[in-house]
Protein backbone atom coordinates (compact mmCIF):
# COMPACT_ATOMS: atom_id res chain seq x y z
CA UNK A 1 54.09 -151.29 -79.83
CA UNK A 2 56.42 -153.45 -78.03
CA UNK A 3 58.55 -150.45 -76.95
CA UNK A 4 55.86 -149.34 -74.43
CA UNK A 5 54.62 -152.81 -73.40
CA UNK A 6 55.56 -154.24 -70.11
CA UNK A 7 54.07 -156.19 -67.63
CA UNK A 8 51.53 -153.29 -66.46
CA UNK A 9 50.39 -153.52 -69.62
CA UNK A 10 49.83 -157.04 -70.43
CA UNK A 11 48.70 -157.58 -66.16
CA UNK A 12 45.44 -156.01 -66.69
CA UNK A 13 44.71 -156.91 -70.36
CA UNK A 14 45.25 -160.97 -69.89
CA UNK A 15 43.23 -160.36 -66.02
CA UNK A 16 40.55 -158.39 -67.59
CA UNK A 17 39.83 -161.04 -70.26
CA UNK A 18 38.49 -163.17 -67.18
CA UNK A 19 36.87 -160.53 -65.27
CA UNK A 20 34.76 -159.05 -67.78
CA UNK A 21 33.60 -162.08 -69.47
CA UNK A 22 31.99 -163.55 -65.82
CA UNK A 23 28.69 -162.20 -66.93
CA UNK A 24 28.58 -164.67 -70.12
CA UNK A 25 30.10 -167.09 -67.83
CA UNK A 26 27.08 -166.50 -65.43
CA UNK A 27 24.65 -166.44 -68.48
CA UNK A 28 25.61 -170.36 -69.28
CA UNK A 29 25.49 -171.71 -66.36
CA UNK A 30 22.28 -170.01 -64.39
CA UNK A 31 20.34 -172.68 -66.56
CA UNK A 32 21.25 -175.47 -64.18
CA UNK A 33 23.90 -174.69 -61.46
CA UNK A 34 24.07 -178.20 -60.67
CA UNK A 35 25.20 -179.44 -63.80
CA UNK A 36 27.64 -176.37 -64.55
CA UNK A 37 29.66 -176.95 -60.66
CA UNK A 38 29.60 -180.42 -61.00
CA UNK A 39 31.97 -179.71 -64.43
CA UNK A 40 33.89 -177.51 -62.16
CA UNK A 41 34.01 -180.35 -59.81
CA UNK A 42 34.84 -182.75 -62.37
CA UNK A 43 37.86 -180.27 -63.81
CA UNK A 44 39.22 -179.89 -60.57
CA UNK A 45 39.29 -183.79 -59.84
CA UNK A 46 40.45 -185.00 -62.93
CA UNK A 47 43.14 -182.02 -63.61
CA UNK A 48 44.39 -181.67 -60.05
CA UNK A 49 43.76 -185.13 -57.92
CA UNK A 50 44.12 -187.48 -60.55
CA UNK A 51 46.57 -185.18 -62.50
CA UNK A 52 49.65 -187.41 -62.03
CA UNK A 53 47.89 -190.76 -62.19
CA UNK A 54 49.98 -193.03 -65.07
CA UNK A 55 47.67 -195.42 -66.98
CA UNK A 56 48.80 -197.70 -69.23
CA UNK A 57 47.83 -197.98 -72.56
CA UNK A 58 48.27 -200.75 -75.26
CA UNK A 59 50.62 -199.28 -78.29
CA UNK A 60 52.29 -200.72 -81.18
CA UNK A 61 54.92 -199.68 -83.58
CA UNK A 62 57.23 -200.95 -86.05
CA UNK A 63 60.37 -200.93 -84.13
CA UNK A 64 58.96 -202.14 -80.70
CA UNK A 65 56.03 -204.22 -81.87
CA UNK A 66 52.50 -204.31 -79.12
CA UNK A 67 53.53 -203.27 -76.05
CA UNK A 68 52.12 -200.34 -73.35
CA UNK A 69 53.41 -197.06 -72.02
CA UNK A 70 51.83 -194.48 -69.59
CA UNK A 71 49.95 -191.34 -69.95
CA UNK A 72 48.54 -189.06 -67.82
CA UNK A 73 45.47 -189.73 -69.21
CA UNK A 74 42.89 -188.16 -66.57
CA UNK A 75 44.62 -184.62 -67.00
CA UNK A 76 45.57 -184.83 -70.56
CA UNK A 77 41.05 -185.29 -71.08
CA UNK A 78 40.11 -183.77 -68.26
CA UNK A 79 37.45 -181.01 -70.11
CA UNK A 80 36.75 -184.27 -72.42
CA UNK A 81 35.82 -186.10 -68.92
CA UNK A 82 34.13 -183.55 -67.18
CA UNK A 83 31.73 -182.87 -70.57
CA UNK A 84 30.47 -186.38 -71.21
CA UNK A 85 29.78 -186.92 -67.27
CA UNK A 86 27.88 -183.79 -67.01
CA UNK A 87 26.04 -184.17 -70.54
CA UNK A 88 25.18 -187.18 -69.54
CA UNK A 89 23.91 -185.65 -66.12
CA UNK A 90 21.80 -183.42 -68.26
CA UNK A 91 20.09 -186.10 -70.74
CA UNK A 92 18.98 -188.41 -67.52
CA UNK A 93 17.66 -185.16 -65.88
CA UNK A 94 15.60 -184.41 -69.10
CA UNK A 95 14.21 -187.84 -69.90
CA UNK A 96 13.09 -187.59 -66.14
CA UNK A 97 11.14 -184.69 -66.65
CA UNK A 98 13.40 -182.44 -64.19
CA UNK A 99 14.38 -179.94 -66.65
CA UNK A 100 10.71 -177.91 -67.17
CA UNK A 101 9.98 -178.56 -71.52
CA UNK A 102 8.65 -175.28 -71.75
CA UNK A 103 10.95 -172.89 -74.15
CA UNK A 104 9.95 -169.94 -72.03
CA UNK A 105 11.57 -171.35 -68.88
CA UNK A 106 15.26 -170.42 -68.09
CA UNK A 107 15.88 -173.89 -67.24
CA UNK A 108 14.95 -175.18 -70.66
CA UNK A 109 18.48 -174.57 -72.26
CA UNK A 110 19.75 -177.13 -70.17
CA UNK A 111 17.63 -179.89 -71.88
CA UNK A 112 19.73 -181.90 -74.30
CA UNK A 113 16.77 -181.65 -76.54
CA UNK A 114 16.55 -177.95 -76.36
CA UNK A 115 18.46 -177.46 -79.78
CA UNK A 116 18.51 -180.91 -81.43
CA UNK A 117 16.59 -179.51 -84.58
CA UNK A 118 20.04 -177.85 -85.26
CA UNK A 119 20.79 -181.30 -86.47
CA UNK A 120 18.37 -182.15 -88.09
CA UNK A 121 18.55 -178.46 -90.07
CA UNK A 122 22.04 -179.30 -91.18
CA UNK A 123 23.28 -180.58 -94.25
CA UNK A 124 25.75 -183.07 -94.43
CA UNK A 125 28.21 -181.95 -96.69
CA UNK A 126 28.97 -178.25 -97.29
CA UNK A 127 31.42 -176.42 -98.94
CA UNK A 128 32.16 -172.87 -98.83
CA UNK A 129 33.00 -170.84 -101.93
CA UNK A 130 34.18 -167.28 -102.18
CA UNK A 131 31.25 -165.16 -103.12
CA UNK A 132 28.60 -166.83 -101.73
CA UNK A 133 26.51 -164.32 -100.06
CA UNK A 134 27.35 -161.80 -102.78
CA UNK A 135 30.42 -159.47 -103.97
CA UNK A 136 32.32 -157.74 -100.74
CA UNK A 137 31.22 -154.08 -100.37
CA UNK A 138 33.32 -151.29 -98.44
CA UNK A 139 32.42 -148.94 -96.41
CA UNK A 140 33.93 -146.31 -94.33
CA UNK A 141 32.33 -146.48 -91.35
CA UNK A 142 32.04 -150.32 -91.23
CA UNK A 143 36.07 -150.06 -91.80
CA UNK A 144 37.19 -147.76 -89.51
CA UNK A 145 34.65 -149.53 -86.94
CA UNK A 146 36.60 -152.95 -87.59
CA UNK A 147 39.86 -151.11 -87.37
CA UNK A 148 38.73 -150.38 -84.16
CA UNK A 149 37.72 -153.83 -82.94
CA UNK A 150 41.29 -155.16 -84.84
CA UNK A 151 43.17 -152.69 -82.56
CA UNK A 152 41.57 -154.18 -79.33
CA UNK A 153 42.05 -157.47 -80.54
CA UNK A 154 45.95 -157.04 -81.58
CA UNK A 155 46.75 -155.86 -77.67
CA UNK A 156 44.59 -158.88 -76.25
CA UNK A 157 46.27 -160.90 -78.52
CA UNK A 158 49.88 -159.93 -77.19
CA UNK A 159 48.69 -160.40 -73.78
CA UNK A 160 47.63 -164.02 -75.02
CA UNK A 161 50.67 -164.92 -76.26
CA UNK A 162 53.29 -163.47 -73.32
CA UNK A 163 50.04 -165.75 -71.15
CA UNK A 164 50.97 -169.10 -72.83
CA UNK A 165 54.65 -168.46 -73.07
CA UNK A 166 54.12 -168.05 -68.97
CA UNK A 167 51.71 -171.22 -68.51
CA UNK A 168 54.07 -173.35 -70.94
CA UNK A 169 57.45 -171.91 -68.76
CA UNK A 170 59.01 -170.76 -71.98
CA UNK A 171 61.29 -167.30 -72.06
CA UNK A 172 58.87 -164.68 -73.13
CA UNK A 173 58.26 -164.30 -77.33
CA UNK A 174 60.61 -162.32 -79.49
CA UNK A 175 59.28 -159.47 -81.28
CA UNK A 176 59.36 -161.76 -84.35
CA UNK A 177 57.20 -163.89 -83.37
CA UNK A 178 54.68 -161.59 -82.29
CA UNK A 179 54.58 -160.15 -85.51
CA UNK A 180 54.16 -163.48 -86.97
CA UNK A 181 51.08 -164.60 -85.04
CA UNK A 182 49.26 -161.02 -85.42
CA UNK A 183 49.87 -161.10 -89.30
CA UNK A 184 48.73 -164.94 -88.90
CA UNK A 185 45.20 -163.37 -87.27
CA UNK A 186 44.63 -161.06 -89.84
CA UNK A 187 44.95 -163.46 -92.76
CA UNK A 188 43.01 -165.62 -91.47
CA UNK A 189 40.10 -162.86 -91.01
CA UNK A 190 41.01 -161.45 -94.62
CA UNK A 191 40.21 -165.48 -95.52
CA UNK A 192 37.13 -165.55 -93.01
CA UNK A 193 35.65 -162.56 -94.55
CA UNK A 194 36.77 -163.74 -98.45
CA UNK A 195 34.11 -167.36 -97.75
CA UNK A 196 31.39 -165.11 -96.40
CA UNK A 197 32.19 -165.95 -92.51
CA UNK A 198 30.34 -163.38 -90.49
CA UNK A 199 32.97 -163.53 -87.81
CA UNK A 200 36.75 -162.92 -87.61
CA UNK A 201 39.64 -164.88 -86.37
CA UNK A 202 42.09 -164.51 -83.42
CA UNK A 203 43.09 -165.71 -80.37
CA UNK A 204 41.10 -167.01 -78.12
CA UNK A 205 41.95 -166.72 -74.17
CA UNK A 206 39.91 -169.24 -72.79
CA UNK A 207 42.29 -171.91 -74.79
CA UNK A 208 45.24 -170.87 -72.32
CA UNK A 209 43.52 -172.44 -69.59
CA UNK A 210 42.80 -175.79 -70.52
CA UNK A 211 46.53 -175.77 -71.62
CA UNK A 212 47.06 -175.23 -67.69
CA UNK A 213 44.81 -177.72 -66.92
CA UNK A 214 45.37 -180.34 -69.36
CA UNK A 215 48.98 -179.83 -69.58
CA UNK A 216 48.88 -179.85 -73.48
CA UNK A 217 51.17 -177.27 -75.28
CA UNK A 218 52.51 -179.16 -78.02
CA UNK A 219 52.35 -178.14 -81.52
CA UNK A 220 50.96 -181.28 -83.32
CA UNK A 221 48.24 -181.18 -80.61
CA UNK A 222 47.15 -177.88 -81.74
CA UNK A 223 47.28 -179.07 -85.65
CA UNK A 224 45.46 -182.17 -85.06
CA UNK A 225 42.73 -179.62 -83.66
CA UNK A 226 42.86 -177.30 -86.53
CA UNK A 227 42.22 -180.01 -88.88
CA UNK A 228 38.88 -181.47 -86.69
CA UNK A 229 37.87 -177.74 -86.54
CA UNK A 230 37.94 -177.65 -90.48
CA UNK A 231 35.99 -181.64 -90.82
CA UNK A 232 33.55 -180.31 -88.41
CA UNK A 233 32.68 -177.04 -90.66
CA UNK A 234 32.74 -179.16 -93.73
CA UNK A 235 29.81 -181.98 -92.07
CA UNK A 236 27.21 -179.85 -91.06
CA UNK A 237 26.34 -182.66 -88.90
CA UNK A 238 29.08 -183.28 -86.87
CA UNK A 239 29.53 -179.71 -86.18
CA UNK A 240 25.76 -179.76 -84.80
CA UNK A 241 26.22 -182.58 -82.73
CA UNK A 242 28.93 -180.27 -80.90
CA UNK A 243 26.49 -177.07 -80.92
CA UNK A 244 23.95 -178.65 -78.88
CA UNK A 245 26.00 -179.32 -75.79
CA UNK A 246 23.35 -177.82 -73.38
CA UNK A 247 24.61 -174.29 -71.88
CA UNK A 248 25.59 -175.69 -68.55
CA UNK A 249 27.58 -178.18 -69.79
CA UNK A 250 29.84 -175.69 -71.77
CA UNK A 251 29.66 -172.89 -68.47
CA UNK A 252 31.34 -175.35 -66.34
CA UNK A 253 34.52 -175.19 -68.74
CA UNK A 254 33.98 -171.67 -68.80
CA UNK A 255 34.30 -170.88 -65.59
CA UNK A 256 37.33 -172.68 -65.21
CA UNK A 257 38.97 -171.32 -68.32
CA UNK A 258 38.44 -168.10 -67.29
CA UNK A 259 39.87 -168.98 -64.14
CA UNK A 260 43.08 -170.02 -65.37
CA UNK A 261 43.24 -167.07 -67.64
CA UNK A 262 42.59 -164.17 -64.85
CA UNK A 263 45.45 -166.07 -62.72
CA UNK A 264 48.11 -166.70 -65.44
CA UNK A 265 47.99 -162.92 -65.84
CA UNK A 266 48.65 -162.14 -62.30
CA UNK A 267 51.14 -164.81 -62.14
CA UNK A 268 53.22 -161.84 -64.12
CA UNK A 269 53.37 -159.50 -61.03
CA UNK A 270 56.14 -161.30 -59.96
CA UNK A 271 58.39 -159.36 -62.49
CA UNK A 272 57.46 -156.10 -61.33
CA UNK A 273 58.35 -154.66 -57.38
CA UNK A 274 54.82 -154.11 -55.84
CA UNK A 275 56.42 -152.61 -52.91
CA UNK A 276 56.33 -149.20 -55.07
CA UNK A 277 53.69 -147.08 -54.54
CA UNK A 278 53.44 -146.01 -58.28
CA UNK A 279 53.60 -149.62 -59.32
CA UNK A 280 50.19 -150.44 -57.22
CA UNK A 281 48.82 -147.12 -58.76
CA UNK A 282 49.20 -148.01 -62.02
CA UNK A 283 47.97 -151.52 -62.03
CA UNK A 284 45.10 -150.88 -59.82
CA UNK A 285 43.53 -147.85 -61.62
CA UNK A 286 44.03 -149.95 -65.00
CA UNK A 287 41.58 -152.59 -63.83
CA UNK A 288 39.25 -150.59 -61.92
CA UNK A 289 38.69 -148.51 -65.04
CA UNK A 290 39.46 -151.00 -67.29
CA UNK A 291 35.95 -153.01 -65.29
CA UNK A 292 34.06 -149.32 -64.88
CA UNK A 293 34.14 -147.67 -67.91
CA UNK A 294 32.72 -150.44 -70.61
CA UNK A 295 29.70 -150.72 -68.34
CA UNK A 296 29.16 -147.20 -68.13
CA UNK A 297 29.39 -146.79 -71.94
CA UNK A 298 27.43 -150.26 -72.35
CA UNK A 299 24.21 -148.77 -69.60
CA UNK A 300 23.99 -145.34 -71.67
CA UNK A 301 24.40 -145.98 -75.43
CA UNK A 302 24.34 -143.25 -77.22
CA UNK A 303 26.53 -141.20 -74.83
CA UNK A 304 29.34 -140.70 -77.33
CA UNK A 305 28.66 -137.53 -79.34
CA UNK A 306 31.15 -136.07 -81.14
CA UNK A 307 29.44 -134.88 -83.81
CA UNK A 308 31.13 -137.51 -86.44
CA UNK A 309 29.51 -140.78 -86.41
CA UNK A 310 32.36 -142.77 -87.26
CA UNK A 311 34.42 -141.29 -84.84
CA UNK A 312 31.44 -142.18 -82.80
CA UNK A 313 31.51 -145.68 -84.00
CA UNK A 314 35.40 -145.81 -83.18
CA UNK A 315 35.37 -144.98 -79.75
CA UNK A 316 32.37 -147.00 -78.71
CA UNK A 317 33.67 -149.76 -79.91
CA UNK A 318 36.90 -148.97 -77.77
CA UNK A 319 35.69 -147.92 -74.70
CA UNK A 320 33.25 -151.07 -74.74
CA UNK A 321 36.31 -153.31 -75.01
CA UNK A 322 37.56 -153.84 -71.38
CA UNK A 323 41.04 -155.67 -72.37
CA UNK A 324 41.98 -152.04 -74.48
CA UNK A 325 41.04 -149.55 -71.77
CA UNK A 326 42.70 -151.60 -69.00
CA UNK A 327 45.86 -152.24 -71.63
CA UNK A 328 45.40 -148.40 -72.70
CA UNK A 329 45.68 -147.04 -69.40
CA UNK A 330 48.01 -149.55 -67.64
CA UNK A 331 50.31 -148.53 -71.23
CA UNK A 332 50.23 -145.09 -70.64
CA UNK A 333 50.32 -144.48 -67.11
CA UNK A 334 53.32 -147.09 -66.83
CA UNK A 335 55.14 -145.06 -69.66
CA UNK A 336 54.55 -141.73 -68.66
CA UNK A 337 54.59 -141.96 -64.66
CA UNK A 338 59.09 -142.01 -63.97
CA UNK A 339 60.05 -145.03 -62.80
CA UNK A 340 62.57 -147.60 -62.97
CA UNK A 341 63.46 -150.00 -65.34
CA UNK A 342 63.94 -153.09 -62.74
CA UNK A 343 61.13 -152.25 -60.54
CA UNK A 344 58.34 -151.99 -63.35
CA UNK A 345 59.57 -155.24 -64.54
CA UNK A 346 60.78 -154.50 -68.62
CA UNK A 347 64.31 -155.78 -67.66
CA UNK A 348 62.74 -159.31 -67.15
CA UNK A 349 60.05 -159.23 -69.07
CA UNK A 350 61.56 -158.06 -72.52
CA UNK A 351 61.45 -160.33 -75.44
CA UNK A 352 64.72 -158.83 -76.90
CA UNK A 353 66.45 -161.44 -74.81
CA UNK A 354 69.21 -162.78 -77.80
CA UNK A 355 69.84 -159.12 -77.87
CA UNK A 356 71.56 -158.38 -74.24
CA UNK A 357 72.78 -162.29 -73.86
CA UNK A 358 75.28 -163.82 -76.04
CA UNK A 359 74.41 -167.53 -74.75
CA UNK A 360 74.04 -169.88 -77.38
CA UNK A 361 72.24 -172.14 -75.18
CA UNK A 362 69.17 -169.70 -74.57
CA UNK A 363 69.31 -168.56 -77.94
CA UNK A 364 68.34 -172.23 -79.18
CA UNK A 365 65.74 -172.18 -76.57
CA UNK A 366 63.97 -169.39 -77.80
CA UNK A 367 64.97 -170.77 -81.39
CA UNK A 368 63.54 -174.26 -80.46
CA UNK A 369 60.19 -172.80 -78.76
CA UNK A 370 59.28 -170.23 -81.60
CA UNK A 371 60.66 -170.69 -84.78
CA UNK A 372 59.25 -172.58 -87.35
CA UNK A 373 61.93 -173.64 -89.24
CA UNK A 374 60.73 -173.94 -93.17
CA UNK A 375 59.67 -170.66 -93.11
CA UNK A 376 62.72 -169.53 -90.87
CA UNK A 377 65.39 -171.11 -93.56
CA UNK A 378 63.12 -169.51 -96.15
CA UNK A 379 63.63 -165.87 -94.72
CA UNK A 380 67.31 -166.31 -93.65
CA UNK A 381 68.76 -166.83 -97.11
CA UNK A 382 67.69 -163.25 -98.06
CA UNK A 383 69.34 -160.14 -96.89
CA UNK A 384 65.97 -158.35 -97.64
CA UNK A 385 64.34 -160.65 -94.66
CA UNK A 386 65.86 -157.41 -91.91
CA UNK A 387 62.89 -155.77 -93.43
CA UNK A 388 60.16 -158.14 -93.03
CA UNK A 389 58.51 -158.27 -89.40
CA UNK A 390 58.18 -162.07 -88.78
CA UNK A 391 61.63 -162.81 -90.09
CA UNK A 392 64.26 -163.49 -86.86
CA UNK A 393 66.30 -161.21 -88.32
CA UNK A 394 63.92 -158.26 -88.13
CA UNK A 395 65.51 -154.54 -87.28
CA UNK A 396 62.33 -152.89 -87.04
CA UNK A 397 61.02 -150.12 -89.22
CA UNK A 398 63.45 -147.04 -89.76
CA UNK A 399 61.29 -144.38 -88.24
CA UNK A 400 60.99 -146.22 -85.15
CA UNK A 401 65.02 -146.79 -84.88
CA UNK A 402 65.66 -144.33 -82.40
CA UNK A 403 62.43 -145.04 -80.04
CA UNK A 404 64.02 -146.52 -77.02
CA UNK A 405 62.44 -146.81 -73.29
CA UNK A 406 62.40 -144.13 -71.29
CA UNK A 407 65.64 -143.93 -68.74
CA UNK A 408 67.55 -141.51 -66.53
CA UNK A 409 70.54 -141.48 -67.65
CA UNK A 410 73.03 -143.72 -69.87
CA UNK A 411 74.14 -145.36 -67.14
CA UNK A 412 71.33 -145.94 -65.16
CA UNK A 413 70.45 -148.11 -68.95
CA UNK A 414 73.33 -149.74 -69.19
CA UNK A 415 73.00 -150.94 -65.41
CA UNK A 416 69.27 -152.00 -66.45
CA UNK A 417 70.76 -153.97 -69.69
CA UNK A 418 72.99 -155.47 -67.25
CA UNK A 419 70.53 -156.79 -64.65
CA UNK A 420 68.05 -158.31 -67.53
CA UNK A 421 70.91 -160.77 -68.88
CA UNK A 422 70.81 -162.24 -65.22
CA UNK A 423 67.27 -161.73 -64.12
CA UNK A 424 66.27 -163.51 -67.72
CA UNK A 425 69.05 -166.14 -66.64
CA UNK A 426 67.92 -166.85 -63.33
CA UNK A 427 64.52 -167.20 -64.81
CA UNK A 428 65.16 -169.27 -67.43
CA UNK A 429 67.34 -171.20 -64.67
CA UNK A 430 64.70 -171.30 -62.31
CA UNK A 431 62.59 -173.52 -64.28
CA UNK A 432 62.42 -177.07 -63.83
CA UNK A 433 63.82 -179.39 -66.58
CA UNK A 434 61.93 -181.08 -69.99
CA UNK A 435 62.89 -184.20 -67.57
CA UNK A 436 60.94 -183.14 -64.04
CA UNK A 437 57.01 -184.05 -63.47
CA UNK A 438 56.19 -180.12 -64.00
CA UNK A 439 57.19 -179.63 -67.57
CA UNK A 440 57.36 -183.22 -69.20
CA UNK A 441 53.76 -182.40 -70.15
CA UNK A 442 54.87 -179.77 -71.76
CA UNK A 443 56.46 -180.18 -75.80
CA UNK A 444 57.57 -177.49 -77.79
């Protein structure tokens, strides 16, 4: 799939992820608007104002015994910040009486007492077990329906990852890696689905904008929360204390999430020369329709007839996905409509970078940013690892060997070739130092 993906393609996928989710945005904070923009507020203050504010904190270790060191500590908690202060907003509103305590009212969801028998419903301790709610059963239509939904969520889930390669200012993922964090997704729903989870796993957008606003990409940061997330579903009531947040409280992250998400992806039209006609075309019909045509098939279920209901089943499940028809159509229209190689932006925005520049120094970048280095040694003892999709050393499959992008001539490639080893230079150039203010947040 990477052949045909550029930035048209990722542009409105990443952007749409924002724009069609405002309505469940809208949905959590119409409850109490006050609460929900004073988390916006709050975000804003703590992430931009106070951003670069050092406070010190008291540390000890072995070698240098008690002594302090500075952290950025308003940005680094800023959603933390901005949830206490509003939920706290929201439980003196409710022991005044403000919010209305009738269930029926649309302000009642912003009560803090609105869902507090979830705690007392949950058990301390529970453990999941395979087989739980009974054997797994298969079924065509439910699989080819879920194939469906996996599809939309594999091109989102590119889109995600080129998205916090951009907000982290890290050269954009080899194809390796990409197949490493897809085939990561998918075990973890084969897993989700094996306990009796009625949901399945991937990536979720909304996490690429708090790492723009808190400024947190590193790896043991994103551990440390895997393991919580696991303590959490294992104490039924620490998880519950989480799930009653009152709606408003969580919309005000939303929004800004969201936010950050919608421009991260336009941050990528830099890459590609909007001064072309075709370019505009392309991007601009992929959102419109991309925005148009779930709503349409959303307001008139039932619609798609074709006389097979799981082909039925298939394509409604498509065409209600915004993120695949604005990925679909930006893919095709930006692969089928001539243009150049420069202008729609593949030269810069290909992940094949260690494949048109020799320099060792940008190789161990990438290396450094994206490998994980057990399972990296693992893979490159083996010859066999050429054929295995998350190894670095990935060919690509056989049948796919001569698939190459379209161009006009051999020359006009080679020029195109060319021009990405400097325009991936100068962008890898271009950004500031571990040691500057911008990226020192930044660990990878």
């Amino acid at each position: 799939m990477m052949r045909f993906i550029g930035p048209l393609t990722v542009i409105p996928t990443i952007s749409l992820v924002g724009l069609s989710m405002f309505g469940s945005a809208s949905d959590l904070c119409q409850s109490s608007w006050i609460v929900s923009m004073l988390g916006v507020a709050l975000l804003c203050l703590f992430s931009l104002t106070l951003g670069e504010v050092q406070v010190p904190l008291p540390l000890w270790s072995r070698r240098k015994g008690c002594h302090t060191n500075t952290y950025p500590v308003f940005q680094l908690l800023a959603p933390a910040f901005a949830i206490c202060l509003t939920w706290i907003l929201s439980y003196i509103l409710t022991i005044s009486d403000y919010f209305p305590n009738d269930a029926n009212h649309p302000n009642y969801k912003a009560r803090t007492d609105s869902t507090w028998s979830t705690v007392s419903k949950a058990t301390w301790l529970y453990l999941p077990y395979p087989g739980q709610f009974g054997w797994p059963t298969f079924g065509a239509g439910a699989f080819v329906g879920m194939l469906a939904a996996t599809i939309s969520s594999i091109v989102e889930s590119i889109g995600d990852y080129y998205a916090t390669a951009r907000i982290c200012a890290l050269p954009p993922p080899p194809k390796h890696t990409i197949n490493r964090g897809v085939a990561v997704e998918g075990l973890a729903c084969v897993l989700s689905g094996f306990f009796g989870v009625c949901h399945g796993t991937t990536s979720y957008s909304n996490i690429i904008g708090y790492i723009g606003v808190t400024g947190m990409g590193a790896r043991y940061t994103w551990y440390v929360l895997g393991v919580l997330l696991m303590v959490c579903g294992l104490f039924g009531k620490l998880g519950a204390v989480l799930a009653i947040i009152p709606d408003p409280v969580i919309g005000g992250t939303v929004v800004v999430g969201l936010g950050m998400v919608t421009t991260v992806a336009l941050s990528n039209v830099h890459m590609v020369d909007m001064k072309e006609p075709r370019n505009m075309m392309v991007l601009g019909v992929a959102l419109i329709l991309g925005m148009m045509l779930p709503r349409w098939v959303e307001e008139h279920p039932g619609v798609i007839h074709t006389g097979f209901p799981e082909l039925d089943q298939v394509l409604t499940v498509l065409l209600t996905t915004a993120m695949f028809v604005g990925g679909f159509v930006g893919c095709v229209l930006d692969n089928i409509v001539p243009g150049d190689l420069d202008s729609r932006g593949i030269t810069m925005f290909s992940g094949h970078i260690t494949e048109h520049d020799g320099s060792e120094a940008l190789a161990a970048r990438v290396s450094k940013a994206y490998d994980v280095k057990l399972l990296q040694a693992t893979l490159t003892k083996h010859n066999f690892s050429t054929y295995i999709p998350i190894s670095p050393s990935y060919k690509g499959l056989p049948i796919f060997s001569k698939c190459k992008r379209p161009s006009a001539n051999d020359k006009k490639q080679k020029h195109s070739e060319l021009s990405a080893v400097g325009q991936v230079q100068r962008f890898v150039s271009n950004v500031p130092s571990k040691e500057t203010s911008t990226t020192r947040r930044y660990s990878y």
